[in-house]
PDB file of N, CA and C in Angstrom:
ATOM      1  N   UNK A   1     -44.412  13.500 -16.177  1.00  0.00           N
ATOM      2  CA  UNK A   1     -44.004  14.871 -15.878  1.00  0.00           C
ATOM      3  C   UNK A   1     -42.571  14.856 -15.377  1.00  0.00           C
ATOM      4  N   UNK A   2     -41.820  16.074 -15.680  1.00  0.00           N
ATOM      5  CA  UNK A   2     -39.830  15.751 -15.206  1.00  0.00           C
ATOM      6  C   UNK A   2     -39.680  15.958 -16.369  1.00  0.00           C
ATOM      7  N   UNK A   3     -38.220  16.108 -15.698  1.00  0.00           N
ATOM      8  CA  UNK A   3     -36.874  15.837 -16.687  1.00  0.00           C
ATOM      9  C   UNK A   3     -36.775  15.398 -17.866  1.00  0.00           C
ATOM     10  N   UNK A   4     -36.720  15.197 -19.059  1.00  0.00           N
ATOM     11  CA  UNK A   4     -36.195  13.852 -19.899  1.00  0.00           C
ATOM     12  C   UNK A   4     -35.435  14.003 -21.126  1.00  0.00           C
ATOM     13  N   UNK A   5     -35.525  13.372 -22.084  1.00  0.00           N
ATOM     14  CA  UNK A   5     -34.501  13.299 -23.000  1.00  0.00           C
ATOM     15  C   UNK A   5     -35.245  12.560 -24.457  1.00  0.00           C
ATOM     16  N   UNK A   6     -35.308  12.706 -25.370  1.00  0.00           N
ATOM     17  CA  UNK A   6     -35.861  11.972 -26.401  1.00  0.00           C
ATOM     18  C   UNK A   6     -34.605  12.007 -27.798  1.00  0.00           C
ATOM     19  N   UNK A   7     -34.991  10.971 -28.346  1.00  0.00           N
ATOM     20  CA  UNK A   7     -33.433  11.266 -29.124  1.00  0.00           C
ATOM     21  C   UNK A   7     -34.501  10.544 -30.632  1.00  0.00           C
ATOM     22  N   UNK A   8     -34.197  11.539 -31.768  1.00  0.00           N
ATOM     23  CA  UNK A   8     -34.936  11.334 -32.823  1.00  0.00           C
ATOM     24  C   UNK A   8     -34.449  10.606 -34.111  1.00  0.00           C
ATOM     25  N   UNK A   9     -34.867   9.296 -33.768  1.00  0.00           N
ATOM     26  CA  UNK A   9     -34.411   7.977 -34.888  1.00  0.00           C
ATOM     27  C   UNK A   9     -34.297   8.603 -36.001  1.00  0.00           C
ATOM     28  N   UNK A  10     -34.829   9.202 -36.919  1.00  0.00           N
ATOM     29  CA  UNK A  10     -34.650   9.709 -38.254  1.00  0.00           C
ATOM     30  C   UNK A  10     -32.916  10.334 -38.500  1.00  0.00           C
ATOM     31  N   UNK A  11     -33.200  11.610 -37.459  1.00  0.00           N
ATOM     32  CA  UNK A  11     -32.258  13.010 -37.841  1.00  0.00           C
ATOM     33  C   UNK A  11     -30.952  12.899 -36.582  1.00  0.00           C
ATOM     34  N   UNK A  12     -31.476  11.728 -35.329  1.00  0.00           N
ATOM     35  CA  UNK A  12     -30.469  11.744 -34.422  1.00  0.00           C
ATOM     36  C   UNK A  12     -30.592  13.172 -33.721  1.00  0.00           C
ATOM     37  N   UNK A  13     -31.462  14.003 -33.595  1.00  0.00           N
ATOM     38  CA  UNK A  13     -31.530  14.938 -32.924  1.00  0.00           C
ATOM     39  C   UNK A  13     -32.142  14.905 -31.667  1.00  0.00           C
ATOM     40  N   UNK A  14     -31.691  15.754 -30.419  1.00  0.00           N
ATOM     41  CA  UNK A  14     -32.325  15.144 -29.511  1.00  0.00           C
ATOM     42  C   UNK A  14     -32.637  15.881 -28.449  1.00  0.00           C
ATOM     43  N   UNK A  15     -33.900  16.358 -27.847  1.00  0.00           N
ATOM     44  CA  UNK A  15     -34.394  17.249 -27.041  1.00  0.00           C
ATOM     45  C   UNK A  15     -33.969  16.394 -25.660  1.00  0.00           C
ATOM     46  N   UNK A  16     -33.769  17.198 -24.496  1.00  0.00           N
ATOM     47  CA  UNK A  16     -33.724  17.478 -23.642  1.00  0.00           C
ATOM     48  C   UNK A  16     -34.300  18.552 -22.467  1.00  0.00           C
ATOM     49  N   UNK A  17     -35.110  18.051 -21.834  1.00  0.00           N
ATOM     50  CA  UNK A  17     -35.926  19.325 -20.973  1.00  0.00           C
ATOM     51  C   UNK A  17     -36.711  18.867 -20.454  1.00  0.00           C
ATOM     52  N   UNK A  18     -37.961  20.134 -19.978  1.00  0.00           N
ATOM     53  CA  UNK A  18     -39.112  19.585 -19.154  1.00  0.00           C
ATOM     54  C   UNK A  18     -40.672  18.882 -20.176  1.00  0.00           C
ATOM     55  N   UNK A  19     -41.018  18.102 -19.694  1.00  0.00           N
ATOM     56  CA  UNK A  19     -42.339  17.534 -20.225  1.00  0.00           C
ATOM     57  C   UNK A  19     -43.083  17.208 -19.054  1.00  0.00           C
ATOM     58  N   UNK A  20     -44.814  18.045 -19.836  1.00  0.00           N
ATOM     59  CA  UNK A  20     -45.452  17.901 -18.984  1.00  0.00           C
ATOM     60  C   UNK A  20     -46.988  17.265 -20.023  1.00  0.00           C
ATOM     61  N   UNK A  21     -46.989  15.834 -19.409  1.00  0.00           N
ATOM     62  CA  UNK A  21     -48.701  15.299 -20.309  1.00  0.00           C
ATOM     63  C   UNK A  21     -47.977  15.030 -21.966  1.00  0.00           C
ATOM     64  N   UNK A  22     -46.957  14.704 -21.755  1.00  0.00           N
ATOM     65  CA  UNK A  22     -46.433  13.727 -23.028  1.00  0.00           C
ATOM     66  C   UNK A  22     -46.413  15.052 -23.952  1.00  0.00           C
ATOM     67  N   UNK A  23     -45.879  16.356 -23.446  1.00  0.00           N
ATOM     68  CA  UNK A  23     -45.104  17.816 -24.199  1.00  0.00           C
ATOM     69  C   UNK A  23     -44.046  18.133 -23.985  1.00  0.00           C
ATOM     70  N   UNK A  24     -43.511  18.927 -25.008  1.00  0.00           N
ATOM     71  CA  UNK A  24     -42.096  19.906 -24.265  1.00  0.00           C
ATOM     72  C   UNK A  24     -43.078  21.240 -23.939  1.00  0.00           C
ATOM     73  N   UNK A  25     -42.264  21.493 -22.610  1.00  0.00           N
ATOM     74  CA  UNK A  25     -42.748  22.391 -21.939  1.00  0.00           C
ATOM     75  C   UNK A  25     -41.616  23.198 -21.226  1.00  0.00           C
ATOM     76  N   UNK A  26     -41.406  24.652 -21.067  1.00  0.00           N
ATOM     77  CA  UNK A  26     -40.928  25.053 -20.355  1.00  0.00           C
ATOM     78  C   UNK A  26     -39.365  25.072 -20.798  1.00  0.00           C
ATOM     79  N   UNK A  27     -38.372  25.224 -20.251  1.00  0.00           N
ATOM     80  CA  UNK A  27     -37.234  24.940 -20.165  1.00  0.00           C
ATOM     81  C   UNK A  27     -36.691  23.953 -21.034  1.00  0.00           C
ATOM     82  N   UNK A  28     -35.823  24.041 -22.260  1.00  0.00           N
ATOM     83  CA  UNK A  28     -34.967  22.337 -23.081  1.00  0.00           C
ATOM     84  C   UNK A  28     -34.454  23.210 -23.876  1.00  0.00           C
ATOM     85  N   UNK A  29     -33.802  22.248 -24.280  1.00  0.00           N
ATOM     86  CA  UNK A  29     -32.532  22.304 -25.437  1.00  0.00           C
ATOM     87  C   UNK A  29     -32.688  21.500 -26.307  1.00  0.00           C
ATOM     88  N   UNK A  30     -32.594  21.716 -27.487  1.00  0.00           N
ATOM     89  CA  UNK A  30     -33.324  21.003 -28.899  1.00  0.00           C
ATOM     90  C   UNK A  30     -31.705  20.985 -29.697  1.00  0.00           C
ATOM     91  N   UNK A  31     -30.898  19.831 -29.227  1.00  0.00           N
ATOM     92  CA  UNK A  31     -29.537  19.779 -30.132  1.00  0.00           C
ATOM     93  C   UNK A  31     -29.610  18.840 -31.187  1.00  0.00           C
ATOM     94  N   UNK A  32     -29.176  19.399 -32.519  1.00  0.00           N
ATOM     95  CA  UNK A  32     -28.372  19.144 -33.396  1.00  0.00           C
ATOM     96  C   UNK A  32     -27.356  18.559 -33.661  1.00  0.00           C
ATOM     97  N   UNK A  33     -27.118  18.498 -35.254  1.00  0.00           N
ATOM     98  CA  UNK A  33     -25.263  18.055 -35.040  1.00  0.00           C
ATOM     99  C   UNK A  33     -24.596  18.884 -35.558  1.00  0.00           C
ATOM    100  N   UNK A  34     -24.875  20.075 -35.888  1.00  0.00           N
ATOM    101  CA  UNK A  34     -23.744  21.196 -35.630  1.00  0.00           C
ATOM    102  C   UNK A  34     -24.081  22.330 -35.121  1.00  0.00           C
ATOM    103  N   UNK A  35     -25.930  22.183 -34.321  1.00  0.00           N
ATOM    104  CA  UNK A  35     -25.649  23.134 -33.402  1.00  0.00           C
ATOM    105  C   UNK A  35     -26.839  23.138 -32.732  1.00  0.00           C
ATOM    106  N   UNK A  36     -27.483  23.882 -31.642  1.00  0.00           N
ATOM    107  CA  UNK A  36     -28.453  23.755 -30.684  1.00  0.00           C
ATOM    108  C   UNK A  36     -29.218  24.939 -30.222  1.00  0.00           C
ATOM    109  N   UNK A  37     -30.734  24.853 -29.817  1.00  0.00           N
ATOM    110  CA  UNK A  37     -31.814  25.640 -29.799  1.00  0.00           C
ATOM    111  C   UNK A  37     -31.887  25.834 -28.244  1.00  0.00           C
ATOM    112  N   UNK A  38     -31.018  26.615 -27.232  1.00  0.00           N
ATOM    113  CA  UNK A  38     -31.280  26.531 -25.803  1.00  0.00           C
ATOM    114  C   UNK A  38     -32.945  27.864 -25.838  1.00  0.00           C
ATOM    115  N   UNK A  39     -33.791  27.278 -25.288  1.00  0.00           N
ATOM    116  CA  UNK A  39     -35.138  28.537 -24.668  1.00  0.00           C
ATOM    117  C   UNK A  39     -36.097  27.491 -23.812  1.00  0.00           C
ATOM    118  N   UNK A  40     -37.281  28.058 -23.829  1.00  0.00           N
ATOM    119  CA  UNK A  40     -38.375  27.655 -23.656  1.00  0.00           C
ATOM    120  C   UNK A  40     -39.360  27.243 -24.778  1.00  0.00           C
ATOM    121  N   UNK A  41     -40.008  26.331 -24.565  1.00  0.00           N
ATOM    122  CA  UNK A  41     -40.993  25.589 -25.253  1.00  0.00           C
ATOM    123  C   UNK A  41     -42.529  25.691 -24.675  1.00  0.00           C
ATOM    124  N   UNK A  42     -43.104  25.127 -25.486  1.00  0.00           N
ATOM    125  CA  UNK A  42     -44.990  25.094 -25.461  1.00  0.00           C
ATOM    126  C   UNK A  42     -45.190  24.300 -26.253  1.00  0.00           C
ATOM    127  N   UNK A  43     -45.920  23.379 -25.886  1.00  0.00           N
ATOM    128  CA  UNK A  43     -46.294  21.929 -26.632  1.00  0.00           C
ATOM    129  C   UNK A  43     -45.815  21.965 -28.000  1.00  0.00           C
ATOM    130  N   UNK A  44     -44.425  21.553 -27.685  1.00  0.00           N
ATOM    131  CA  UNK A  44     -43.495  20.904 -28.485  1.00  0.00           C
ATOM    132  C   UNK A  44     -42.870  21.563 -29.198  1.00  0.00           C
ATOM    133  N   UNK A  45     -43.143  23.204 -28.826  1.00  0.00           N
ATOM    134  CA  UNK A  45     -42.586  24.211 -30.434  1.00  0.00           C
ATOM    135  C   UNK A  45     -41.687  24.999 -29.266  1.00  0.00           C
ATOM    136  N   UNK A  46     -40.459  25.769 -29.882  1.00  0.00           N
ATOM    137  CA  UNK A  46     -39.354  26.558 -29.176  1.00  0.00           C
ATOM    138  C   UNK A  46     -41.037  28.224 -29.164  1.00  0.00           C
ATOM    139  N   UNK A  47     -40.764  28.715 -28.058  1.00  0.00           N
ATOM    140  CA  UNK A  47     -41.772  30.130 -27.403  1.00  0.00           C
ATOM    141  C   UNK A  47     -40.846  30.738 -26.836  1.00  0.00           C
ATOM    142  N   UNK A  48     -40.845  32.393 -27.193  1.00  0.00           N
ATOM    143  CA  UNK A  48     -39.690  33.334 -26.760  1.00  0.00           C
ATOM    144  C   UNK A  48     -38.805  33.424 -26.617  1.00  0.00           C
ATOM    145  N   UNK A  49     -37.671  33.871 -25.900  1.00  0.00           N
ATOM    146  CA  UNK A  49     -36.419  34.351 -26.031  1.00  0.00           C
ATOM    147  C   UNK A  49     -36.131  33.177 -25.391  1.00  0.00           C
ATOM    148  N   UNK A  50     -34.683  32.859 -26.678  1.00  0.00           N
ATOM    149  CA  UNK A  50     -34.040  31.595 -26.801  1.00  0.00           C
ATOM    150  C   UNK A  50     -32.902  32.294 -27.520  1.00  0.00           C
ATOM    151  N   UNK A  51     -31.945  31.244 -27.678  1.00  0.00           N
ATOM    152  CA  UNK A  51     -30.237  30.855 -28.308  1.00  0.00           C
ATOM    153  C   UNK A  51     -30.022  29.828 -29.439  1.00  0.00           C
ATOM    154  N   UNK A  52     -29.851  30.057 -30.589  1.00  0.00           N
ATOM    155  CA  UNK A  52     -29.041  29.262 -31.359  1.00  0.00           C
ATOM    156  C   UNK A  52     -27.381  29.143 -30.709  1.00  0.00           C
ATOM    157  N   UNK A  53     -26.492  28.480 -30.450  1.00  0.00           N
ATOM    158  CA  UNK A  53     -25.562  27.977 -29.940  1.00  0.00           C
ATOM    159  C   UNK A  53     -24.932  26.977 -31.907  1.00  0.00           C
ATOM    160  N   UNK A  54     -24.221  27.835 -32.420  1.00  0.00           N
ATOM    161  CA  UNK A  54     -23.343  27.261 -33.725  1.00  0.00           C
ATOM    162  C   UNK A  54     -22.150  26.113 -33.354  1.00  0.00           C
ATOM    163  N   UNK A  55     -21.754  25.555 -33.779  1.00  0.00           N
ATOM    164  CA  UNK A  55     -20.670  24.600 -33.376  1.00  0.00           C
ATOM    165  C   UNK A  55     -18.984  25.442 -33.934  1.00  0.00           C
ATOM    166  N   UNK A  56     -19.468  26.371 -34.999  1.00  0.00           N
ATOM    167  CA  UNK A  56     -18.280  27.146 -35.725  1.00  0.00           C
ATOM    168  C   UNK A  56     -17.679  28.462 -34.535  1.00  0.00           C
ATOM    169  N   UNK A  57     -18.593  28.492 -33.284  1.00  0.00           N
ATOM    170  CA  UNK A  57     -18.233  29.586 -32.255  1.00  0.00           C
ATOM    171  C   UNK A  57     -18.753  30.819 -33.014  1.00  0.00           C
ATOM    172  N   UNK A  58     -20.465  30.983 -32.503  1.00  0.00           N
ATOM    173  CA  UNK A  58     -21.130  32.246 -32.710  1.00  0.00           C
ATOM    174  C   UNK A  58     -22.492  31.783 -32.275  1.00  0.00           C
ATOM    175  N   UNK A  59     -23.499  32.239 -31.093  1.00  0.00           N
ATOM    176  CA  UNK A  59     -24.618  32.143 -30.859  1.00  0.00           C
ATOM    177  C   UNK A  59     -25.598  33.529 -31.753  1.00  0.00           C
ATOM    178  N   UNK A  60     -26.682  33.192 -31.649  1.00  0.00           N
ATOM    179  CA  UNK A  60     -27.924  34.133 -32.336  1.00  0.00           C
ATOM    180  C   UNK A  60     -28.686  34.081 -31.370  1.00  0.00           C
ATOM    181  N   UNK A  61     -29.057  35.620 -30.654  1.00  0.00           N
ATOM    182  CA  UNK A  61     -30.080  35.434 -29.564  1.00  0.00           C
ATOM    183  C   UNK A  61     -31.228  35.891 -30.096  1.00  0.00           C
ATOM    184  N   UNK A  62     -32.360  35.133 -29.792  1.00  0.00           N
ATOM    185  CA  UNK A  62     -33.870  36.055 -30.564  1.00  0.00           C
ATOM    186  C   UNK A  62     -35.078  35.772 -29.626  1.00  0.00           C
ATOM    187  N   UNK A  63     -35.742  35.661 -30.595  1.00  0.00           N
ATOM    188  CA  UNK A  63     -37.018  35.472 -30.013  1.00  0.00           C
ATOM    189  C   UNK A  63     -38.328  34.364 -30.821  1.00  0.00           C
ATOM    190  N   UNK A  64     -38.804  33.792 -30.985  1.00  0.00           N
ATOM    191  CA  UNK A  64     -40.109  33.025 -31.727  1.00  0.00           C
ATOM    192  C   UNK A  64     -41.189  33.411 -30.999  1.00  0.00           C
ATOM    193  N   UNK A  65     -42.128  34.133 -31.867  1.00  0.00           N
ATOM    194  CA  UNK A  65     -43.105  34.693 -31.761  1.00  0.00           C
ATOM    195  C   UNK A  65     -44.337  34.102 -32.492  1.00  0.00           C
ATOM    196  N   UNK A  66     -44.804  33.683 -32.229  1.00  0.00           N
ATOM    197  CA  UNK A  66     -46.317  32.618 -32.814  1.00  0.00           C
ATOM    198  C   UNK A  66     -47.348  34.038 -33.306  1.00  0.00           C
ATOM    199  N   UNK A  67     -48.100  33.961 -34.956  1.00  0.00           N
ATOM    200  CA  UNK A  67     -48.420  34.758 -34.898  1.00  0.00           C
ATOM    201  C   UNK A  67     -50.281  34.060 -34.939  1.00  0.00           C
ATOM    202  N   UNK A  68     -51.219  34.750 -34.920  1.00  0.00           N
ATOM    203  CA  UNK A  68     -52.666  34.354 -34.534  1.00  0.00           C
ATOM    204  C   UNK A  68     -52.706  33.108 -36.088  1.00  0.00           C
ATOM    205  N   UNK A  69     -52.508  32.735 -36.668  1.00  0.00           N
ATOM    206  CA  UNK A  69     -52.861  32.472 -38.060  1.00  0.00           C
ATOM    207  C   UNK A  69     -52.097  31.186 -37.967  1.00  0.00           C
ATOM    208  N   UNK A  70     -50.689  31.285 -37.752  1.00  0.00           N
ATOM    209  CA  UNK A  70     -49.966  30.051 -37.007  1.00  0.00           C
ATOM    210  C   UNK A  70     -50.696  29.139 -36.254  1.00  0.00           C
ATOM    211  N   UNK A  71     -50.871  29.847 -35.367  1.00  0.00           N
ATOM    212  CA  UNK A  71     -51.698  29.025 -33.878  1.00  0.00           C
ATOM    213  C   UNK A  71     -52.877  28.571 -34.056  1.00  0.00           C
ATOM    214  N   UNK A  72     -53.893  29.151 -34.738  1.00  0.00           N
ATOM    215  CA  UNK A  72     -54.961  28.135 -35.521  1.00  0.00           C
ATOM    216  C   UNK A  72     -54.303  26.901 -36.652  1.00  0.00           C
ATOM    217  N   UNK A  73     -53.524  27.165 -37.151  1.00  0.00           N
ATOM    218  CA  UNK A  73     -52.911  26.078 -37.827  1.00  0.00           C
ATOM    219  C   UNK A  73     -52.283  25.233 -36.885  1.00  0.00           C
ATOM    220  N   UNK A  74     -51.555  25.270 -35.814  1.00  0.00           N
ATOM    221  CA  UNK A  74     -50.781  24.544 -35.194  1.00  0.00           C
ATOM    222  C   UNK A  74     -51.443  23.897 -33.894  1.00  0.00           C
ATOM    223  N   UNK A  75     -52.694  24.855 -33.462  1.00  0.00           N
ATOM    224  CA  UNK A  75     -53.560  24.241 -32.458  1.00  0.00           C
ATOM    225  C   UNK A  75     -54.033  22.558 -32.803  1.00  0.00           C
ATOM    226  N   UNK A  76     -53.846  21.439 -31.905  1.00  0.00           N
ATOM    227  CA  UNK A  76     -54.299  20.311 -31.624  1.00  0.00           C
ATOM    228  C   UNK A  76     -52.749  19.611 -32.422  1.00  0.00           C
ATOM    229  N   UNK A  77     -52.109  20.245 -32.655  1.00  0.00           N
ATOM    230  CA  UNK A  77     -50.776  19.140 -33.274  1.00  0.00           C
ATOM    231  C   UNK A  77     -49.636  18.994 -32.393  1.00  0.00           C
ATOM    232  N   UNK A  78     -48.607  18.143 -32.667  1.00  0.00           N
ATOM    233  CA  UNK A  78     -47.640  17.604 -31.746  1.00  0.00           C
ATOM    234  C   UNK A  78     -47.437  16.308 -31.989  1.00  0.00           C
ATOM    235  N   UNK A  79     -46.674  16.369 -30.465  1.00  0.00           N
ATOM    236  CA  UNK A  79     -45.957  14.732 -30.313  1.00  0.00           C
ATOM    237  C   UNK A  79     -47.333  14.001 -29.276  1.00  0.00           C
ATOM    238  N   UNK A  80     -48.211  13.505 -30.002  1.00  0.00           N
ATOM    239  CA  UNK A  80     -49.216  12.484 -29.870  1.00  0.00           C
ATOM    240  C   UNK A  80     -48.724  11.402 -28.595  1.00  0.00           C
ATOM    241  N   UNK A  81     -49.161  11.423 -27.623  1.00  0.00           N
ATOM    242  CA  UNK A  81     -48.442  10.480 -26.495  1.00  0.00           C
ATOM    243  C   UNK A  81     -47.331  10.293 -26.422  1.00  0.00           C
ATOM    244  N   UNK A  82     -46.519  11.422 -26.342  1.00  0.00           N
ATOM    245  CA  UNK A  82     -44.846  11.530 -25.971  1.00  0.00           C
ATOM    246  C   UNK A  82     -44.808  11.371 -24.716  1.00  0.00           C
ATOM    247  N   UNK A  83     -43.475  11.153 -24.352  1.00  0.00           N
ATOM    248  CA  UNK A  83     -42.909  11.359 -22.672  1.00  0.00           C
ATOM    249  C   UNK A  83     -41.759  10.670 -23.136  1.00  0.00           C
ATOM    250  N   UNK A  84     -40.993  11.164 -22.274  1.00  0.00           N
ATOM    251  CA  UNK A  84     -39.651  10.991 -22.426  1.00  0.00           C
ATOM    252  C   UNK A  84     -39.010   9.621 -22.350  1.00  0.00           C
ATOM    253  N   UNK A  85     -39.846   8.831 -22.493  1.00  0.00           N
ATOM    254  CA  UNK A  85     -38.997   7.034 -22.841  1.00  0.00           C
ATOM    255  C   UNK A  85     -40.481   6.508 -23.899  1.00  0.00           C
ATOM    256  N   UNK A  86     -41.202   7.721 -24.266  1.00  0.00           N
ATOM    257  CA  UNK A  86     -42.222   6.803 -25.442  1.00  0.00           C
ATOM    258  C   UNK A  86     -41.423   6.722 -26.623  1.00  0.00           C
ATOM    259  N   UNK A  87     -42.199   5.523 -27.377  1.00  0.00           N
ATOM    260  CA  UNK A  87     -41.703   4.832 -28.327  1.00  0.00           C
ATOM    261  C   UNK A  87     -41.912   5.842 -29.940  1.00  0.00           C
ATOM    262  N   UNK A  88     -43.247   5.952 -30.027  1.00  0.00           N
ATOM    263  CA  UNK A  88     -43.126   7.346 -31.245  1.00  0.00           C
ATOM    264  C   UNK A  88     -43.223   8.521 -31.012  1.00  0.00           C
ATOM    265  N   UNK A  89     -42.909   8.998 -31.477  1.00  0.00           N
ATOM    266  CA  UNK A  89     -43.306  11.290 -31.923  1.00  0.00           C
ATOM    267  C   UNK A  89     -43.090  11.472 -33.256  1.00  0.00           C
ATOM    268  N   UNK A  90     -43.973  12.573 -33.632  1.00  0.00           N
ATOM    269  CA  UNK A  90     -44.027  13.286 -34.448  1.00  0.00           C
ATOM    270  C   UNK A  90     -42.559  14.090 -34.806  1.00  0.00           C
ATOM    271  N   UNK A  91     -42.064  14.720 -35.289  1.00  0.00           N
ATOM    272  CA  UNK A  91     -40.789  15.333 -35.570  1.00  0.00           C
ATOM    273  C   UNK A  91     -41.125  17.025 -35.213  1.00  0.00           C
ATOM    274  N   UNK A  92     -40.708  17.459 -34.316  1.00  0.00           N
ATOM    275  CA  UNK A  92     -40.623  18.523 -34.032  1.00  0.00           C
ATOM    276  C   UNK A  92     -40.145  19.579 -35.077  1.00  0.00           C
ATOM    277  N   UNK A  93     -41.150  20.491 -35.322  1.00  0.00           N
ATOM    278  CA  UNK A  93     -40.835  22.001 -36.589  1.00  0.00           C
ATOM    279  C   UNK A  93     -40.924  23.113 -35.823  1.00  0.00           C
ATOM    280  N   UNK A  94     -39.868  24.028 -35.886  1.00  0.00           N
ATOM    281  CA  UNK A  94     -40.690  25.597 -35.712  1.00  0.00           C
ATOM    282  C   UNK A  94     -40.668  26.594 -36.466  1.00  0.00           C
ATOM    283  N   UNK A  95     -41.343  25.682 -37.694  1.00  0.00           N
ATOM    284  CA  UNK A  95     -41.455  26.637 -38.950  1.00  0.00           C
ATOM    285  C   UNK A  95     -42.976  26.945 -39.278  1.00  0.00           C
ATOM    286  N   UNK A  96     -43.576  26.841 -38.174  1.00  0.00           N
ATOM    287  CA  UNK A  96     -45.149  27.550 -38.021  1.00  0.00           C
ATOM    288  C   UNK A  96     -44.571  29.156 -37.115  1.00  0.00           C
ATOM    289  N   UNK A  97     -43.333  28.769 -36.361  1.00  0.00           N
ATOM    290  CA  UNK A  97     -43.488  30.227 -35.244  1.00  0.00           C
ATOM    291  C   UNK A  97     -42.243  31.093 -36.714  1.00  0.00           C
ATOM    292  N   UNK A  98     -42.581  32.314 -35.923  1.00  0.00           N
ATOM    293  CA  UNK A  98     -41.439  33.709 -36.708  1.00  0.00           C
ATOM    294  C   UNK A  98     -40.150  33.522 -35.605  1.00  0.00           C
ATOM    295  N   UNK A  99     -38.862  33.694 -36.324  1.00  0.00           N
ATOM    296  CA  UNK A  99     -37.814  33.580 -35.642  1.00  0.00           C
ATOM    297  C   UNK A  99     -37.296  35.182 -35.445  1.00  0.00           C
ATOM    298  N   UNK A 100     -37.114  35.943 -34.605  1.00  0.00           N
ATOM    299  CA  UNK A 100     -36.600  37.537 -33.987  1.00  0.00           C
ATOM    300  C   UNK A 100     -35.643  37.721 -34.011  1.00  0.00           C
ATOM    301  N   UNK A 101     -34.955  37.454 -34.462  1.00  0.00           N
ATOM    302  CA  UNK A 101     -32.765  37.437 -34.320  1.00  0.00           C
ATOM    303  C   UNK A 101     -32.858  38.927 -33.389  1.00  0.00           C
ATOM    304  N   UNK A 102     -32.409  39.100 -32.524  1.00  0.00           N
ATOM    305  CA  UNK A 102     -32.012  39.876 -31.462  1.00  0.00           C
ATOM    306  C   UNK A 102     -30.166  40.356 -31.803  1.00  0.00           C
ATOM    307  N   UNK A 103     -29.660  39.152 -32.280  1.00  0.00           N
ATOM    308  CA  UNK A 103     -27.995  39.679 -32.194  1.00  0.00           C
ATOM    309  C   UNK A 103     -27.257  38.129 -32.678  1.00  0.00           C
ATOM    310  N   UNK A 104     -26.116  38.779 -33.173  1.00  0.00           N
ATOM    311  CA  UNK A 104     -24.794  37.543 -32.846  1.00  0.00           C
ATOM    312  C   UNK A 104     -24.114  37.993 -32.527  1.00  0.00           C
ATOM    313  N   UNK A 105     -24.119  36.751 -31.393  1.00  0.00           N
ATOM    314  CA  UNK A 105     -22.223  36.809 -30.728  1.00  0.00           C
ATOM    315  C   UNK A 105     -21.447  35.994 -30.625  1.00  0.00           C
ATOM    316  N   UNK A 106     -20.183  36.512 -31.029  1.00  0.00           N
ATOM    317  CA  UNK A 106     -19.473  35.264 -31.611  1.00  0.00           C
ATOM    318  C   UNK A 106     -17.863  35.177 -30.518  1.00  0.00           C
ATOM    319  N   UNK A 107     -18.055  34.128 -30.165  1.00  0.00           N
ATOM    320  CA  UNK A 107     -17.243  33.685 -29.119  1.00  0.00           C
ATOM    321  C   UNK A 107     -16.045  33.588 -29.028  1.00  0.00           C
ATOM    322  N   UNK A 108     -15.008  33.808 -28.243  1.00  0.00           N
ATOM    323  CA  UNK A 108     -13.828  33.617 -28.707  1.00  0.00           C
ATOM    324  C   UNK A 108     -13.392  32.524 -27.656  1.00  0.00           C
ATOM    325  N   UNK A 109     -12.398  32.231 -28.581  1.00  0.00           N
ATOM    326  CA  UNK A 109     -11.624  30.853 -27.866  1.00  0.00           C
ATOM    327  C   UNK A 109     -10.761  31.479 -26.870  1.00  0.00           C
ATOM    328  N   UNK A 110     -10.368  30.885 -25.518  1.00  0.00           N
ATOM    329  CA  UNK A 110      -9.451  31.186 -24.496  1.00  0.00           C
ATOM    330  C   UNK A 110      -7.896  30.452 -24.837  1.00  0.00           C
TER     331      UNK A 110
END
């Protein structure tokens, strides 16, 4: 349970956040290499209002919304004895949840 960090041998992608019982839970950031997922999580999938963060300077604020049909499909899956210094996981998708685009905003340089 805490803090941690997992960094994904395949894609080099690499979560950061809370885990709780070998999950992402709560609070993380799911970065990329040209750009990053700041919200909250639920065993292992991005849940509600969250940030795409672009590397080109423009965030997307939305929402992932799990719909009943999803969640029977996605119930009992994950990262199988994760924690943040285990040796395998599964590869994190959140292409079971609906993504809400709320807005873009696009940043300007100082």
């Amino acid at each position: 349970h805490g803090l941690g960090t997992y960094v994904y041998a395949q894609t080099g992608s690499k979560y950061v956040g809370t885990w709780v019982h070998g999950k992402q839970v709560e609070a993380g950031e799911l970065i990329h290499l040209n750009h990053r997922y700041q919200g909250n999580f639920l065993n292992n999938n991005p849940t509600g209002r969250g940030k795409y963060i672009f590397d080109f300077g423009c965030e997307q604020h939305g929402e992932y919304l799990q719909t009943e049909q999803d969640s029977a499909v996605n119930n009992g899956k994950g990262l199988k004895g994760a924690s943040s210094n285990s040796a395998t996981l599964s590869p994190v998708t959140a292409e079971p949840f609906t993504w809400t685009k709320a807005g873009v905003a696009y940043i300007g340089l100082a």
